[in-house]
C-alpha atoms as a PDB file:
ATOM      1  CA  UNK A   1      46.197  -2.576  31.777  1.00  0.00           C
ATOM      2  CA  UNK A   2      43.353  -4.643  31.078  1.00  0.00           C
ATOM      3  CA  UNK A   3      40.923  -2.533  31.285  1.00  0.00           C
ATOM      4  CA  UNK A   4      42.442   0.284  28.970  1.00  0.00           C
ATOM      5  CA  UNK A   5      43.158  -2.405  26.334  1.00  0.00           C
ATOM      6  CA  UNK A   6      39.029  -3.738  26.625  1.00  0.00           C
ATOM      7  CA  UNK A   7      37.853   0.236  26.379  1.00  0.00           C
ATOM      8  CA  UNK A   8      40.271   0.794  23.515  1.00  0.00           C
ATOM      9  CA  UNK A   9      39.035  -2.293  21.536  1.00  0.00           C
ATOM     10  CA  UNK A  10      35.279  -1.218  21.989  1.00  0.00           C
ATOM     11  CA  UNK A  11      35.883   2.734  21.192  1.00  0.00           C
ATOM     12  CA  UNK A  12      36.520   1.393  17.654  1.00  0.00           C
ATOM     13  CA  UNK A  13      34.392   2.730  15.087  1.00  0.00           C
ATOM     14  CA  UNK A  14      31.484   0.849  13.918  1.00  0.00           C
ATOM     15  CA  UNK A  15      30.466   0.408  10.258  1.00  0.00           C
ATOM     16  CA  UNK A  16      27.120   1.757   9.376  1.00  0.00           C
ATOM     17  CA  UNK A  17      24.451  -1.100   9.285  1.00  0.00           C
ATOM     18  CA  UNK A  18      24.430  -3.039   5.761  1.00  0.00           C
ATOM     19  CA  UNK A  19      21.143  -3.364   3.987  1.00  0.00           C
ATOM     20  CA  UNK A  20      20.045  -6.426   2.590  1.00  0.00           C
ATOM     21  CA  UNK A  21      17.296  -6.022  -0.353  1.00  0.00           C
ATOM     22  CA  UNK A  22      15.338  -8.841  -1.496  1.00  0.00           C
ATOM     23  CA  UNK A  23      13.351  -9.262  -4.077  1.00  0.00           C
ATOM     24  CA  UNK A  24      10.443 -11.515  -5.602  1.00  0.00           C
ATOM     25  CA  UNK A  25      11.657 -13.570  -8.375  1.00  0.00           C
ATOM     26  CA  UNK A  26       8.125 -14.685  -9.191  1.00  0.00           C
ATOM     27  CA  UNK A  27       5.291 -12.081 -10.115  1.00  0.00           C
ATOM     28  CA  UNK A  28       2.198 -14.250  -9.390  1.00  0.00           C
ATOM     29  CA  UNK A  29       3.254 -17.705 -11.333  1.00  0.00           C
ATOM     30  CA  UNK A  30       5.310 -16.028 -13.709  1.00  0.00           C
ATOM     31  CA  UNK A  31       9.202 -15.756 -13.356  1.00  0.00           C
ATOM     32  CA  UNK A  32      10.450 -12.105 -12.985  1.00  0.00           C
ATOM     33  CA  UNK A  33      12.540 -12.941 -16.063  1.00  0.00           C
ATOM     34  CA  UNK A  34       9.756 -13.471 -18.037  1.00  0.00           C
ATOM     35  CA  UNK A  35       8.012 -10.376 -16.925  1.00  0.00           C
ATOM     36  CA  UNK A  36      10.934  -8.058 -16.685  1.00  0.00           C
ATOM     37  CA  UNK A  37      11.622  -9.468 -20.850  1.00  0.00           C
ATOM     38  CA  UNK A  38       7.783  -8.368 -21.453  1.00  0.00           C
ATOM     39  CA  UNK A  39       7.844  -4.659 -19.849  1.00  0.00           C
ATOM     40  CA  UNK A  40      11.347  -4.062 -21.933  1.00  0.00           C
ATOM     41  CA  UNK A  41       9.368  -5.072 -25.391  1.00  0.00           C
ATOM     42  CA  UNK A  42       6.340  -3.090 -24.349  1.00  0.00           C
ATOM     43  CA  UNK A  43       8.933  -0.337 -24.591  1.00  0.00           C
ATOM     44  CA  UNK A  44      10.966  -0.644 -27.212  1.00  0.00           C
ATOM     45  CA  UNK A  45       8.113  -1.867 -29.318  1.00  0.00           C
ATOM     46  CA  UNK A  46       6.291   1.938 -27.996  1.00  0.00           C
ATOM     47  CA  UNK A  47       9.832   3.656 -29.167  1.00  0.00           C
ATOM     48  CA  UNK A  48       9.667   3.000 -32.103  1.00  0.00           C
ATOM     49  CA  UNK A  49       5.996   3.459 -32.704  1.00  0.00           C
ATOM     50  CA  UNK A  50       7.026   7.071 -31.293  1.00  0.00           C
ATOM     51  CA  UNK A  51       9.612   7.352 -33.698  1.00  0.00           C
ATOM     52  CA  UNK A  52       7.731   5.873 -36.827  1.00  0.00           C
ATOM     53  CA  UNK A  53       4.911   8.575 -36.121  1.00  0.00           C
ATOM     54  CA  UNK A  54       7.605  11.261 -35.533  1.00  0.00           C
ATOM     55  CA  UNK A  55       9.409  10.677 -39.118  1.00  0.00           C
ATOM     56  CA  UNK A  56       5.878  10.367 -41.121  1.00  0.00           C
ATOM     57  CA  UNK A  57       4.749  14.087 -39.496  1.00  0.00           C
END
């Protein structure tokens, strides 16, 4: 009986394996923050450039 009870326990399914991502918080000597705060201005601050331009033609 010991035996079944050891191959049952080990037939169980395993769970795929789990993926651990991990990222830089610093881009050179700056924090991510500060650089992730700069790209989103960049863009907004080009949207509405593309918008101005787009209501004046």
């Amino acid at each position: 009986m010991g035996k079944d009870s050891n191959t049952q326990h080990k037939a169980t399914r395993q769970h795929p394996p789990t993926k651990i991502i991990v990222e830089r918080h610093y881009v050179g000597t700056e924090k991510m923050e500060t650089v992730c705060k700069r790209i989103a201005e960049e863009q907004i601050t080009k949207k509405i450039r593309e918008i101005a331009e787009n209501s004046a033609n």
